[in-house]
C-alpha atoms as a PDB file:
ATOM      1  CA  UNK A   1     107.315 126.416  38.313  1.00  0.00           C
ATOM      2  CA  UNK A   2     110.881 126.790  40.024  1.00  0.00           C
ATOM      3  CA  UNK A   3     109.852 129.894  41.211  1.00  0.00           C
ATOM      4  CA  UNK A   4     107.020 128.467  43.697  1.00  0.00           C
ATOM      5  CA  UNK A   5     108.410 125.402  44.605  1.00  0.00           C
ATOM      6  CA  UNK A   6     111.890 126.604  45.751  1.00  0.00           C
ATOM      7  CA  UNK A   7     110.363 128.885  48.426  1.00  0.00           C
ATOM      8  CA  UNK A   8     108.026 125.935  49.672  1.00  0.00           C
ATOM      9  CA  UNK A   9     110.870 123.612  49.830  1.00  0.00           C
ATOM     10  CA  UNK A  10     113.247 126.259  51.962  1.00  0.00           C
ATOM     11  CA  UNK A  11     109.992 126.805  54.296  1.00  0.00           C
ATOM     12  CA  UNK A  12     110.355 122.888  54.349  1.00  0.00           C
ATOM     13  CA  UNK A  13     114.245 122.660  55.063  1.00  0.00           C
ATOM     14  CA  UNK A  14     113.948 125.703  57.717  1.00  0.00           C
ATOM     15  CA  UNK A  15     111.236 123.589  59.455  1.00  0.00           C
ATOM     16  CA  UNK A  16     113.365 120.304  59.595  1.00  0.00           C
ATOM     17  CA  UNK A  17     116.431 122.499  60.556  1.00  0.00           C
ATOM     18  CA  UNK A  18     114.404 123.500  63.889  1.00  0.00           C
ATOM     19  CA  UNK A  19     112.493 120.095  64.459  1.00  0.00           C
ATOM     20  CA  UNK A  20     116.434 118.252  64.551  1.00  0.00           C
ATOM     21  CA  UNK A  21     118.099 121.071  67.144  1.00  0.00           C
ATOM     22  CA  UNK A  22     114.519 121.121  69.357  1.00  0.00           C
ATOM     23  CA  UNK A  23     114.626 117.202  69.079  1.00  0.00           C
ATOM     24  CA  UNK A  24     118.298 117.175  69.970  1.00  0.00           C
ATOM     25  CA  UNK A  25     117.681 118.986  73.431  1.00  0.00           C
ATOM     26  CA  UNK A  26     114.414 116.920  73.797  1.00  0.00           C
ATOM     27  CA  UNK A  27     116.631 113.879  73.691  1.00  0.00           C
ATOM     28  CA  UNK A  28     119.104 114.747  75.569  1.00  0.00           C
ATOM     29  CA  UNK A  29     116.280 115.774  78.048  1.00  0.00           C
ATOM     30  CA  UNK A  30     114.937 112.367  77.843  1.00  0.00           C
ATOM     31  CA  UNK A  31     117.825 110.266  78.295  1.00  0.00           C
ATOM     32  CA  UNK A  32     118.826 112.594  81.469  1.00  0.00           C
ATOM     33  CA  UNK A  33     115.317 111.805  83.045  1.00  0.00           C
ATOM     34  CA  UNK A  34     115.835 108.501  82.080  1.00  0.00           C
ATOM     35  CA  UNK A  35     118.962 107.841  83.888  1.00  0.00           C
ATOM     36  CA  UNK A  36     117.537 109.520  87.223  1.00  0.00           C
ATOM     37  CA  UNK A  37     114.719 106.905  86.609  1.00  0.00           C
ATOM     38  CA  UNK A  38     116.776 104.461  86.735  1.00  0.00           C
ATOM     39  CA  UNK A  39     118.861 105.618  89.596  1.00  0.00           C
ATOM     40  CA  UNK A  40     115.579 105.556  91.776  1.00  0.00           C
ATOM     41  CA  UNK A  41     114.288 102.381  90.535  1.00  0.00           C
ATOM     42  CA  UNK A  42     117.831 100.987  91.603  1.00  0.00           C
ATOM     43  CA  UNK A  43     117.529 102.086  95.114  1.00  0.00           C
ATOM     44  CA  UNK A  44     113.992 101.151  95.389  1.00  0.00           C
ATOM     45  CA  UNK A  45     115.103  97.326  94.627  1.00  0.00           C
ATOM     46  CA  UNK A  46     117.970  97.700  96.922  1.00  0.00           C
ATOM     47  CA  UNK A  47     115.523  98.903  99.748  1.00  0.00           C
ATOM     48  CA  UNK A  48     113.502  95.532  98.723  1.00  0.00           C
ATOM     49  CA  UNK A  49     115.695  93.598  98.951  1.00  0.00           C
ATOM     50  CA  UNK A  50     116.731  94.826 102.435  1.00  0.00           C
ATOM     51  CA  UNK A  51     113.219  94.809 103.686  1.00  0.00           C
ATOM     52  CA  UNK A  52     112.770  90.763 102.261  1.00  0.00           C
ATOM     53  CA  UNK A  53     115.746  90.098 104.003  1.00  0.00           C
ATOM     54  CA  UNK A  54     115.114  91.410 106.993  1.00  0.00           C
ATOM     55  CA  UNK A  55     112.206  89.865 107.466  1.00  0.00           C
ATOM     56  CA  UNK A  56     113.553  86.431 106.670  1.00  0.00           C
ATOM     57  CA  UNK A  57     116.425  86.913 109.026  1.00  0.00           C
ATOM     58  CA  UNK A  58     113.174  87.853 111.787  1.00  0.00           C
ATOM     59  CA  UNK A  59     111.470  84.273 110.361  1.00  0.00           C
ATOM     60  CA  UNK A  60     114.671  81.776 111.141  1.00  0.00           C
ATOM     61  CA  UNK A  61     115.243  84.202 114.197  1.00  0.00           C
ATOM     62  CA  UNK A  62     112.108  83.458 115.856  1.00  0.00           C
ATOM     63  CA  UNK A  63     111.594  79.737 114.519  1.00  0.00           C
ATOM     64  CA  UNK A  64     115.490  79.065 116.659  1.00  0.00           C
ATOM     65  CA  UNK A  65     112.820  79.525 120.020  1.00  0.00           C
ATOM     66  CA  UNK A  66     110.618  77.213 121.401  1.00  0.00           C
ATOM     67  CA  UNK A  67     107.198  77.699 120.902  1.00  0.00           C
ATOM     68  CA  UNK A  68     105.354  78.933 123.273  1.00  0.00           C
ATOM     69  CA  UNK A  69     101.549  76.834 124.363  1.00  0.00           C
ATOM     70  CA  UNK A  70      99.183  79.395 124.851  1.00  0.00           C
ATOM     71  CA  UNK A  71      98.271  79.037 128.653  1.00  0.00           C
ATOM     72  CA  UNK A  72      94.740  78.790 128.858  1.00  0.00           C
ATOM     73  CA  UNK A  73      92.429  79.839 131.364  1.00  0.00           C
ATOM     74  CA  UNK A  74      89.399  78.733 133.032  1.00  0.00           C
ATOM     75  CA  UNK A  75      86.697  80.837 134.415  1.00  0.00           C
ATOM     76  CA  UNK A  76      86.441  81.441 138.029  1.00  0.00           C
ATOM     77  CA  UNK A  77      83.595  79.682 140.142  1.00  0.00           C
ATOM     78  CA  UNK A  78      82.001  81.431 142.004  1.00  0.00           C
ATOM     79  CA  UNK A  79      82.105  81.087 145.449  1.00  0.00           C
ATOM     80  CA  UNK A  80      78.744  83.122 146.784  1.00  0.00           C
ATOM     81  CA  UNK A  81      75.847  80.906 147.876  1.00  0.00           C
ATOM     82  CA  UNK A  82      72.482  81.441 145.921  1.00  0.00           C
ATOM     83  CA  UNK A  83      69.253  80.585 147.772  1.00  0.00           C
ATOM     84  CA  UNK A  84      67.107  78.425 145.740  1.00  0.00           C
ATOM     85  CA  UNK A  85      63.932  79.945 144.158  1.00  0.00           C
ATOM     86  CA  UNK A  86      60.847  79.527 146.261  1.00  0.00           C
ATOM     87  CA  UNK A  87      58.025  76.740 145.095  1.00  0.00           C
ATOM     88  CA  UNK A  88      54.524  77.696 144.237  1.00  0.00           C
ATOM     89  CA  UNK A  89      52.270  75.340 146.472  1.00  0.00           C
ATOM     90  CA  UNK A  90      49.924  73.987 143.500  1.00  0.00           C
ATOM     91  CA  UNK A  91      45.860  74.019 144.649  1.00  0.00           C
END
């Protein structure tokens, strides 16, 4: 019985052996990507945060300046004469 399971369980050590070193380097792979990730999402929040307060700064800017009434405007009269219709003399 040692005989057959010995082979089986060195087919089973050699296959651990190669799962640790290719999840090693997978790892690895992952926390590198990771870390870029997070670089990016850094300077995304940063470029939020400049864009919020921007336009805040624009808000207080513009509220410092009297507000403006919106002129309004009325239609022109006309100034051509129109003749009045003529009547229908009724029989």
């Amino acid at each position: 019985m040692d005989a057959k399971i010995y082979p089986v369980l060195e087919y089973v050590n050699d296959l651990i052996d190669i799962q640790t070193t290719i999840g090693a380097s997978q790892t690895k792979e992952m926390i590198s990507l990771l870390d870029k990730f997070s670089t990016f999402m850094v300077g995304a929040i940063a470029l939020a945060i400049a864009l919020l307060g921007s336009i805040i700064y624009d808000m207080f800017k513009n509220s410092k300046q009297p507000v403006k009434k919106p002129v309004r405007r009325t239609p022109a009269r006309s100034t051509t004469l129109r003749k009045p219709a003529p009547r229908k003399k009724a029989i």
